[in-house]
Protein backbone atom coordinates (compact mmCIF):
# COMPACT_ATOMS: atom_id res chain seq x y z
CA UNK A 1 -18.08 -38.71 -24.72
CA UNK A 2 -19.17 -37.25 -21.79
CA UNK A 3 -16.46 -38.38 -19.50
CA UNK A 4 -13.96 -37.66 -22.18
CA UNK A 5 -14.63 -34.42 -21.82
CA UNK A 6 -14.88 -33.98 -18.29
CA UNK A 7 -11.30 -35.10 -17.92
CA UNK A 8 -9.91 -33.38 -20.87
CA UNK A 9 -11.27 -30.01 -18.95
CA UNK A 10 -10.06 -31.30 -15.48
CA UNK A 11 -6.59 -31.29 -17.24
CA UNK A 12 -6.69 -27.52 -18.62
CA UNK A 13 -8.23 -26.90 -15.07
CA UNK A 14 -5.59 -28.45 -13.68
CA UNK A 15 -2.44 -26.80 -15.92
CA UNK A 16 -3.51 -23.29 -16.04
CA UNK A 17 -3.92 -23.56 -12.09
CA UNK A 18 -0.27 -24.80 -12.27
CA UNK A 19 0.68 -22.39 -14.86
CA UNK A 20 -0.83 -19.30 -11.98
CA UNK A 21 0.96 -20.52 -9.56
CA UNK A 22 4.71 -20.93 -11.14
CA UNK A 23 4.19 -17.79 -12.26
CA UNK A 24 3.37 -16.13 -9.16
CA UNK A 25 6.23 -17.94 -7.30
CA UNK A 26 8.71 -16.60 -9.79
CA UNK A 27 7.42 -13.33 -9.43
CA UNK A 28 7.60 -13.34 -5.98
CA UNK A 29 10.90 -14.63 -6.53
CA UNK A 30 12.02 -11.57 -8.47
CA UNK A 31 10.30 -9.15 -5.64
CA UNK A 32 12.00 -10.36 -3.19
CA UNK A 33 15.50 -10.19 -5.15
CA UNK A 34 16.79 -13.98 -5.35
CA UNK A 35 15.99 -13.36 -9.02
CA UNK A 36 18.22 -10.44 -10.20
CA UNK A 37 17.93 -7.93 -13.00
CA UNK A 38 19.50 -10.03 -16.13
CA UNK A 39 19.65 -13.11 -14.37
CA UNK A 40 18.73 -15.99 -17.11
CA UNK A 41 17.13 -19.10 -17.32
CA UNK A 42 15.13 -21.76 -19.16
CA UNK A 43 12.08 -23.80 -18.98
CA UNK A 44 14.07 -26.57 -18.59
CA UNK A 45 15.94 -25.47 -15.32
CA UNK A 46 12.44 -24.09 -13.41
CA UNK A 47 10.81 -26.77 -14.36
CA UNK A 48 13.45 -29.41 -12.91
CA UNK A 49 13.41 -26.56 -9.80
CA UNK A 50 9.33 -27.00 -9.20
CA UNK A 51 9.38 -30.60 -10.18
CA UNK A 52 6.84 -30.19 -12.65
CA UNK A 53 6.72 -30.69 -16.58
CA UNK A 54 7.81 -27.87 -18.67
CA UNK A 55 4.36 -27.01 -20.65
CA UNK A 56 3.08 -25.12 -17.71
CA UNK A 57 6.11 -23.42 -16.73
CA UNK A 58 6.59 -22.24 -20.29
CA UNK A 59 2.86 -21.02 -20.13
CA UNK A 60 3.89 -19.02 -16.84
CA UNK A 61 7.05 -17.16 -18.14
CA UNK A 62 5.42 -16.09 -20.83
CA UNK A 63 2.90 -14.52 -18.83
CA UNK A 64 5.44 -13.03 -16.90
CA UNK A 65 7.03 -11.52 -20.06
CA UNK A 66 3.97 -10.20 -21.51
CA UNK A 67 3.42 -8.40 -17.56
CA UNK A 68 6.81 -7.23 -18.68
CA UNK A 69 8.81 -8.68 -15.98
CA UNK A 70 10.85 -10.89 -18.35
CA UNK A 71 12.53 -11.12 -21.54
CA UNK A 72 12.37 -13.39 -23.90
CA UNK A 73 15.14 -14.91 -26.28
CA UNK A 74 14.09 -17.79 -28.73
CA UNK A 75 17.74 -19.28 -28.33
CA UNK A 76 19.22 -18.40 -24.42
CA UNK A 77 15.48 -18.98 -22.45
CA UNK A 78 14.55 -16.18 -20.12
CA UNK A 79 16.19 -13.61 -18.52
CA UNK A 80 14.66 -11.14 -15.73
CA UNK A 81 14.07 -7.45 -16.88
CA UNK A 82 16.22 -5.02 -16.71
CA UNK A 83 14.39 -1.64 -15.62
CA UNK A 84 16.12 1.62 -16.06
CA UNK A 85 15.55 4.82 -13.47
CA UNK A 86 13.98 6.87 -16.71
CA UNK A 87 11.94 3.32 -17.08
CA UNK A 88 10.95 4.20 -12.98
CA UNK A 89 10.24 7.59 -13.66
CA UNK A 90 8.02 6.75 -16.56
CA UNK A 91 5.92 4.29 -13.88
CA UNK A 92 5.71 6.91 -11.66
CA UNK A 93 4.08 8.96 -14.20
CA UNK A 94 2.07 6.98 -15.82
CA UNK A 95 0.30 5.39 -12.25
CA UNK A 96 0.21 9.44 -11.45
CA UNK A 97 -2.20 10.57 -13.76
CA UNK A 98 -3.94 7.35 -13.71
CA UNK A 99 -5.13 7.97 -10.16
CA UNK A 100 -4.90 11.57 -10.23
CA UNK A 101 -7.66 11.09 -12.94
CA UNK A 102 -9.55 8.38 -10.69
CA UNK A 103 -9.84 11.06 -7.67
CA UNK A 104 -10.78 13.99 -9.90
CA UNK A 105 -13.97 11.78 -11.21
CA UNK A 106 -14.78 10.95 -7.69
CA UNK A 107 -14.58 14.31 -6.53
CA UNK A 108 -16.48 15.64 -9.63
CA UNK A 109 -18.95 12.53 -8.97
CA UNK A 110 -19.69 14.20 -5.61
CA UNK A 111 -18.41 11.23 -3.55
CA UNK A 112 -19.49 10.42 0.18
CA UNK A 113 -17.04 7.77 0.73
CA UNK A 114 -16.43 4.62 1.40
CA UNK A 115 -17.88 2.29 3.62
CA UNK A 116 -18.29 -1.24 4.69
CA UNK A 117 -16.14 -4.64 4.93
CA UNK A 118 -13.79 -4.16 2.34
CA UNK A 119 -12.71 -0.88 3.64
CA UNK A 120 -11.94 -2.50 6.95
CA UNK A 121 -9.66 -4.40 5.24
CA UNK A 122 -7.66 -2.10 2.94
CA UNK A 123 -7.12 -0.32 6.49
CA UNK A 124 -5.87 -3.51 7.96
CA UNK A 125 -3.94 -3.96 4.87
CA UNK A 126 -3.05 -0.31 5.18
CA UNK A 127 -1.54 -0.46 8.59
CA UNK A 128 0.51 -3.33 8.15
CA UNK A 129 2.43 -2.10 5.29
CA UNK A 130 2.88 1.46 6.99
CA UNK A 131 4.73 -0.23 10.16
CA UNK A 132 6.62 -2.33 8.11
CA UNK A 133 8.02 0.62 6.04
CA UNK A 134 8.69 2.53 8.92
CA UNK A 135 10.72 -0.51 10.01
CA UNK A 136 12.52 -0.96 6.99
CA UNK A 137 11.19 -4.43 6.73
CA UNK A 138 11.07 -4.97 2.64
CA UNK A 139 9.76 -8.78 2.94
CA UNK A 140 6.61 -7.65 4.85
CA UNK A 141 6.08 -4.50 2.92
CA UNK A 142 5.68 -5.51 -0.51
CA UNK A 143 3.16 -8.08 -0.04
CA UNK A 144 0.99 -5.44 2.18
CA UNK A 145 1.72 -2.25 0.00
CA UNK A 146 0.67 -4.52 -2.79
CA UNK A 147 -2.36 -5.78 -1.65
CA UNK A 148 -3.39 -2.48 -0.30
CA UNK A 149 -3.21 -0.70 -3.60
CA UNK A 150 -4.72 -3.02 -5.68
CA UNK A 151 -7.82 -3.42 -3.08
CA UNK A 152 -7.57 0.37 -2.43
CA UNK A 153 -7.83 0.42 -6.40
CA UNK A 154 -10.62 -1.92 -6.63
CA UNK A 155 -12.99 0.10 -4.19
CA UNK A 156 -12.77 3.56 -6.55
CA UNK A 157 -11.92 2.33 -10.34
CA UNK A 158 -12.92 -0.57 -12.35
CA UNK A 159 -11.64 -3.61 -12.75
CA UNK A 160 -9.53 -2.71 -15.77
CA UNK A 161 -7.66 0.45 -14.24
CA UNK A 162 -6.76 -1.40 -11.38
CA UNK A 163 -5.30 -4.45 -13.17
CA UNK A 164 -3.50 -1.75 -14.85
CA UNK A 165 -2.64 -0.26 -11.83
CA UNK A 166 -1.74 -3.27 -10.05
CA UNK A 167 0.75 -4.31 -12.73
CA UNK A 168 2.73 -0.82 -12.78
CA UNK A 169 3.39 -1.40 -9.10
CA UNK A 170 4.96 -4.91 -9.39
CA UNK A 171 6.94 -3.31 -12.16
CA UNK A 172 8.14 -0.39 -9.78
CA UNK A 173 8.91 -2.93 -7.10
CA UNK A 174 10.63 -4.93 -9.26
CA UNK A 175 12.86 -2.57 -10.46
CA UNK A 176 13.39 -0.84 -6.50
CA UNK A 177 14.02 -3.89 -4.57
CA UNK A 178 17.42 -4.47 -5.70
CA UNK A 179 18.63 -0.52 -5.26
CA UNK A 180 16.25 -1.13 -1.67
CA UNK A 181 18.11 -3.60 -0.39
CA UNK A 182 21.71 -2.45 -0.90
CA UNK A 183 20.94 1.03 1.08
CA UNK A 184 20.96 1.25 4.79
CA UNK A 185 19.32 3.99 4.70
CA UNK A 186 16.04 2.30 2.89
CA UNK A 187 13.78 3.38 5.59
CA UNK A 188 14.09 6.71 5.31
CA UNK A 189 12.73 5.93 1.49
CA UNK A 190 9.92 4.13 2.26
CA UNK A 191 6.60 5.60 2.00
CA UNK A 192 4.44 4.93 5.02
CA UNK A 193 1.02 7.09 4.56
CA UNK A 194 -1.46 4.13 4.00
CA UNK A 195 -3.49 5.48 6.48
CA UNK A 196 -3.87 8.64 5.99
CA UNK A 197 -4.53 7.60 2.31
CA UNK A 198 -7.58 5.37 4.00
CA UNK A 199 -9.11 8.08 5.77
CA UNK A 200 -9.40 10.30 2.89
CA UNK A 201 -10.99 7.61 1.16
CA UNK A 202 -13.36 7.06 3.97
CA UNK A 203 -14.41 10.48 4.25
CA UNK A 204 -14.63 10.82 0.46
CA UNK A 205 -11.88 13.83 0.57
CA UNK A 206 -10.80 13.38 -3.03
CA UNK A 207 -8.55 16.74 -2.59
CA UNK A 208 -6.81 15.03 0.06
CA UNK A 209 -6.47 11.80 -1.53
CA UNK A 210 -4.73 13.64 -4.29
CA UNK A 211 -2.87 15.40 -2.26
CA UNK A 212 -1.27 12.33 -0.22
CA UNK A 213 -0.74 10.53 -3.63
CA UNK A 214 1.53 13.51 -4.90
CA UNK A 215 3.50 13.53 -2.07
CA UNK A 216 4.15 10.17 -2.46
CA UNK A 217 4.80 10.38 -5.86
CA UNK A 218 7.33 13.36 -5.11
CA UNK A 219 8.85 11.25 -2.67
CA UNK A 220 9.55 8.36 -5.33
CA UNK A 221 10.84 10.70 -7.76
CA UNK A 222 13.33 12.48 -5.15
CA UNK A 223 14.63 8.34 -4.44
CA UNK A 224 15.17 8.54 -8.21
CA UNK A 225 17.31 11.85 -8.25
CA UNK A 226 18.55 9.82 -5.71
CA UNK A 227 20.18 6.94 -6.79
CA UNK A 228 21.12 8.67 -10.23
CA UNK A 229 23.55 11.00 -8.12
């Protein structure tokens, strides 16, 4: 019974590792654009594409629909999201007072700052995505400006508002990449103040953490004005 077991467990182990990992290559297929806004699909054609067996991939785009990246349709398959510039707005909002509210509780907390390894590395992170966005370079970017926030995120909030967090990001990026990539101009619209974001963490400045989110934040809104005119 015992072995049973074991292998029945190595098997789930085994398919929701699988089922992680489809569904982070899809999504970094959709942030990087070779999956477009209303493109469709099925289980049967991604699994054929990954080689694998379609319970898994199943598993994975409906993870991705429930992160609202897809959408669903009991008879067509899948189809990639379609995000509006109001939809944009409302992220921009929403991730707004969520950190807005995460620096006023620091500030109120009295807070010194932060220190240590993990710091190091949301600065490394940090830098990375600020050169790249000053380049223009959207390949390098997202994966930096991503992993930046959500470690930025992790250092001042719980676990919870920074899933949150990290999942109104993808969602943003998602819906920018496509507009991103069609303007020459993109670099112009990039925000690059990672750093100076870092060192008002590490001096536990909350007023001037707040104040170099709502730039950026007026800065995505003004891209938005943007591509509406």
């Amino acid at each position: 019974m015992r072995g049973s077991g074991s292998s029945t467990s190595s098997t789930a182990v085994t398919r929701n590792t699988l089922r992680q990992q489809i569904a982070d290559a899809l999504r970094d297929e959709v942030l990087a654009g070779r999956l477009q806004p209303g493109q469709e699909f099925t289980v049967k054609q991604i699994a054929e594409q990954y080689g694998v067996s379609a319970t898994p991939v199943r598993e994975a785009l409906v993870d991705l629909a429930a992160q609202g990246l897809l959408d669903s349709d009991q008879h067509r398959g899948f189809k990639v999201h379609q995000f509006s510039v109001e939809d944009y707005r409302g992220m921009i909002e929403a991730r707004s007072l969520i950190v807005d509210g995460i620096f006023r509780h620091l500030q109120a907390r009295g807070s010194h700052g932060v220190r240590g390894q993990a710091l190091v590395s949301v600065r490394r992170r940090g830098e990375e995505a600020a050169r790249a966005a000053r380049g223009g370079d959207l390949d390098i970017l997202i994966g930096y400006d991503l992993r930046f926030w959500r470690e930025l995120a992790s250092l001042v909030a719980n676990r919870y508002i920074s899933d949150f967090l990290h999942r109104l990001r993808v969602q943003a990026w998602v819906f920018a990449v496509p507009h991103l990539r069609a303007d020459a101009d993109r670099a112009q619209w990039l925000w690059s103040g990672h750093e100076e974001l870092v060192d008002a963490v590490a001096l536990g400045d909350a007023a001037a953490a707040r104040a170099v989110i709502g730039a950026y934040n007026a800065h995505a809104l003004a891209w938005a004005d943007r591509l509406e005119r």
